[in-house]
Protein backbone atom coordinates (compact mmCIF):
# COMPACT_ATOMS: atom_id res chain seq x y z
CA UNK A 1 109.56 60.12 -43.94
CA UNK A 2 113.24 58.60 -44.57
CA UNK A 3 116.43 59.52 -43.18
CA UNK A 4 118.65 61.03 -45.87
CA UNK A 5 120.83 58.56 -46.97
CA UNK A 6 124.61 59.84 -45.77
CA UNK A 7 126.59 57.81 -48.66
CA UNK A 8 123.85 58.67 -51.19
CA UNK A 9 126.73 61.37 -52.51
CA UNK A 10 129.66 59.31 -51.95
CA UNK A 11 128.28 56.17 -54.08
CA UNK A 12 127.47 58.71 -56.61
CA UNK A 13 130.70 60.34 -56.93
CA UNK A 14 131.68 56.45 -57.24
CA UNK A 15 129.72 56.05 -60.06
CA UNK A 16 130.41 59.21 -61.81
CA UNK A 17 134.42 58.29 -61.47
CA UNK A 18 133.64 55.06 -62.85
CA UNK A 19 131.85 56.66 -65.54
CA UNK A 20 134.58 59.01 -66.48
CA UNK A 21 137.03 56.31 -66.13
CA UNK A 22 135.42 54.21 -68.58
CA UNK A 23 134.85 57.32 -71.09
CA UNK A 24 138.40 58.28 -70.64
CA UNK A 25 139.98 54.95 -71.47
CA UNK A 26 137.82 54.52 -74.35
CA UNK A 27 138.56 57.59 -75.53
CA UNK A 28 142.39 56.63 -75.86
CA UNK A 29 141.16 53.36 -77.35
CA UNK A 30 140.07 55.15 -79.78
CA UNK A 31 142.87 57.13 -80.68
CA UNK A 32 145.30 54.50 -81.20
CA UNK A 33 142.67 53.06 -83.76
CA UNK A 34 142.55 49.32 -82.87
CA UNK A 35 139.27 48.78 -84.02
CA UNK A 36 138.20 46.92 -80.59
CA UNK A 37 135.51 47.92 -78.08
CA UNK A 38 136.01 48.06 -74.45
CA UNK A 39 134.31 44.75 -73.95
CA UNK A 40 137.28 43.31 -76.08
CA UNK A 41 140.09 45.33 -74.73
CA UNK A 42 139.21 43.52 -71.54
CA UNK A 43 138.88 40.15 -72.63
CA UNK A 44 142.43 40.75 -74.00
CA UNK A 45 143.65 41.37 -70.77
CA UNK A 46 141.84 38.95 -69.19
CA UNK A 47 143.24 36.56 -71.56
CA UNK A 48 146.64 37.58 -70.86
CA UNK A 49 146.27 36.52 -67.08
CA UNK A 50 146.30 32.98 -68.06
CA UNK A 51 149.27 30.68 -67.74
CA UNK A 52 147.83 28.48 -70.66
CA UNK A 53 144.91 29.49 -73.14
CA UNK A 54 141.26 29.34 -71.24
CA UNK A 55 138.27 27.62 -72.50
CA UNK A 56 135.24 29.82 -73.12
CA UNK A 57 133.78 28.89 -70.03
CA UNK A 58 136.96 29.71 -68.00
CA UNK A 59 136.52 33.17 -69.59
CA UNK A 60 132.89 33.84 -68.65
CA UNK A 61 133.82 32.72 -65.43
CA UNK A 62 136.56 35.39 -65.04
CA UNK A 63 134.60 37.99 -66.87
CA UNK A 64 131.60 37.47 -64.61
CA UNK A 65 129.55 37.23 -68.08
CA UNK A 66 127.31 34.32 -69.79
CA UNK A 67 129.41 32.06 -71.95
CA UNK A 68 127.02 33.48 -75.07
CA UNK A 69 128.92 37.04 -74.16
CA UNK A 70 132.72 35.65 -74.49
CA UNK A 71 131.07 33.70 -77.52
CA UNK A 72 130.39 37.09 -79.19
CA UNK A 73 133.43 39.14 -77.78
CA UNK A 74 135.69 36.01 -79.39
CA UNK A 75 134.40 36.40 -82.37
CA UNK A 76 134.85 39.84 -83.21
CA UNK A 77 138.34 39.53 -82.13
CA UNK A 78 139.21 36.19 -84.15
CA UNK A 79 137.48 38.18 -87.12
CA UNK A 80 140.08 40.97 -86.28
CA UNK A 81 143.14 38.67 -86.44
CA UNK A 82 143.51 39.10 -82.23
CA UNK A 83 142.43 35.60 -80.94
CA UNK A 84 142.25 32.45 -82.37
CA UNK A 85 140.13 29.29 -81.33
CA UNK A 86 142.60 26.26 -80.94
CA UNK A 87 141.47 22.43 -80.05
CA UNK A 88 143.08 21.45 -76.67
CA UNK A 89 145.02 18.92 -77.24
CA UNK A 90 144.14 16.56 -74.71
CA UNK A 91 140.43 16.99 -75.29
CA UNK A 92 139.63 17.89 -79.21
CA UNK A 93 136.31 18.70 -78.32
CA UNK A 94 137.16 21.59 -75.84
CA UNK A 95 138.04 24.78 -77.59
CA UNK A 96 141.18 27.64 -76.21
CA UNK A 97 141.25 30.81 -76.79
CA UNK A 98 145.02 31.88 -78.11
CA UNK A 99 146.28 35.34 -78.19
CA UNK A 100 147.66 35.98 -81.77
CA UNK A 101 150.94 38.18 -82.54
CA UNK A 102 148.23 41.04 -83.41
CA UNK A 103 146.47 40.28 -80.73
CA UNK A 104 149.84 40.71 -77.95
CA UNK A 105 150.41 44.00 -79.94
CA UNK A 106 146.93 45.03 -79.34
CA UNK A 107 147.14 44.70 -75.47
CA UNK A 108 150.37 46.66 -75.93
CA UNK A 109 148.38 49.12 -77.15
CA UNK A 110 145.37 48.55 -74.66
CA UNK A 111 147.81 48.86 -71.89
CA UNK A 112 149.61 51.96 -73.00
CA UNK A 113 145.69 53.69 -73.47
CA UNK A 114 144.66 52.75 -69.91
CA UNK A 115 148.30 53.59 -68.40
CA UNK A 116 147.37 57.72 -70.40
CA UNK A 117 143.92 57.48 -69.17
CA UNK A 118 145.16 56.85 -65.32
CA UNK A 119 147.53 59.61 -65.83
CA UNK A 120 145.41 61.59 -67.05
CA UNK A 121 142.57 60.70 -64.19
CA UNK A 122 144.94 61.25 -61.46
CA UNK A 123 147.17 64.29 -62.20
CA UNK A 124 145.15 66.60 -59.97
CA UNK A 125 146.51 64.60 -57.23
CA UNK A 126 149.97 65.01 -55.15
CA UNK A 127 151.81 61.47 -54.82
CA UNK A 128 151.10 61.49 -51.38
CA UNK A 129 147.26 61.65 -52.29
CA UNK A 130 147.81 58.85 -54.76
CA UNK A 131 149.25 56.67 -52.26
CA UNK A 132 146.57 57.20 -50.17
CA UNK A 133 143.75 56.87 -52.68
CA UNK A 134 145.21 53.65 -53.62
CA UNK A 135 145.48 52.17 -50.25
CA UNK A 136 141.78 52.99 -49.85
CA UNK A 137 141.01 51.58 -53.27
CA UNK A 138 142.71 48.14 -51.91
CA UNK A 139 140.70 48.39 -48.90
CA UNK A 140 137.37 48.72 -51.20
CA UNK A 141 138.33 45.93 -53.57
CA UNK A 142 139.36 43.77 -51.01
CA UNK A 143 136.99 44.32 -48.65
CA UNK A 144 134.39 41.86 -47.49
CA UNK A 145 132.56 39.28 -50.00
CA UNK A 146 129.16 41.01 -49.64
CA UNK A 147 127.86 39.05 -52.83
CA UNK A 148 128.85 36.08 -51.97
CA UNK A 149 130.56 35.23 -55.21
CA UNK A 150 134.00 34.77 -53.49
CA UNK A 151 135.53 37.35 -55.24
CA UNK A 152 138.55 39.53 -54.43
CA UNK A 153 140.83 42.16 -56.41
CA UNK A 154 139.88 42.66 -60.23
CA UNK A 155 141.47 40.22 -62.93
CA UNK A 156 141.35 42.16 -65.78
């Protein structure tokens, strides 16, 4: 016979949250009708990040995703009028990935939907509880590299 496990509930209340965060947000995606998935809304931001537009490979990297996965979320969004593949110009072979006009408005957008889902996620909570939820969120995200992929707080 096994011990219970005593963060058996606590991991699944982690889970669930992330669950309803992720049905939340895409729920307000939705609303403002951009016609992009989750998937996409975060390559948007992740592209945003950037100082100068990534490769493909710089964005699978970031993502944490195969290269054939940015491959597909690029192209929905270049099909959309959000991205656009440019030739670097020191290397014509390697390929960026550029934010468009639409696709700057569309993070806007993005942005706004996630900043409407957080509200709405946290209003049970005092300011006081916020402060301290988010000081234990750092201490989770920052916490030690138990995967050993060298990560630390989210990109995206």
């Amino acid at each position: 016979m096994t011990a219970p496990d005593p963060d058996g509930p606590l991991a699944e209340q982690l889970l669930r949250l992330t669950r309803r965060v992720h049905r939340i947000q895409k729920r307000h995606l939705e609303r403002r009708d951009l016609g992009i998935t989750p998937a996409q809304s975060r390559l948007l931001r992740t592209l945003a990040h950037y100082g100068s537009p990534p490769r493909m490979a710089d964005l699978a990297e970031r993502l944490e995703v195969v290269p054939r996965a940015v491959t597909t979320l690029v192209d929905g969004l270049e099909a959309a009028g959000k991205v656009r593949r440019a030739p670097d110009p020191a290397n014509r072979r390697v390929i960026r990935i550029e934010l468009t006009d639409d696709g700057r408005a569309a993070l806007r957008e993005v942005r706004a939907a996630r900043r409407l889902a957080a509200e709405e996620i946290l209003s049970p909570l005092t300011d006081e509880q916020r402060t301290v939820l988010g000081g234990l969120l750092d201490t989770l995200v920052d916490g030690p590299d138990t995967d050993g992929g060298g990560r630390g707080a989210g990109t995206a």
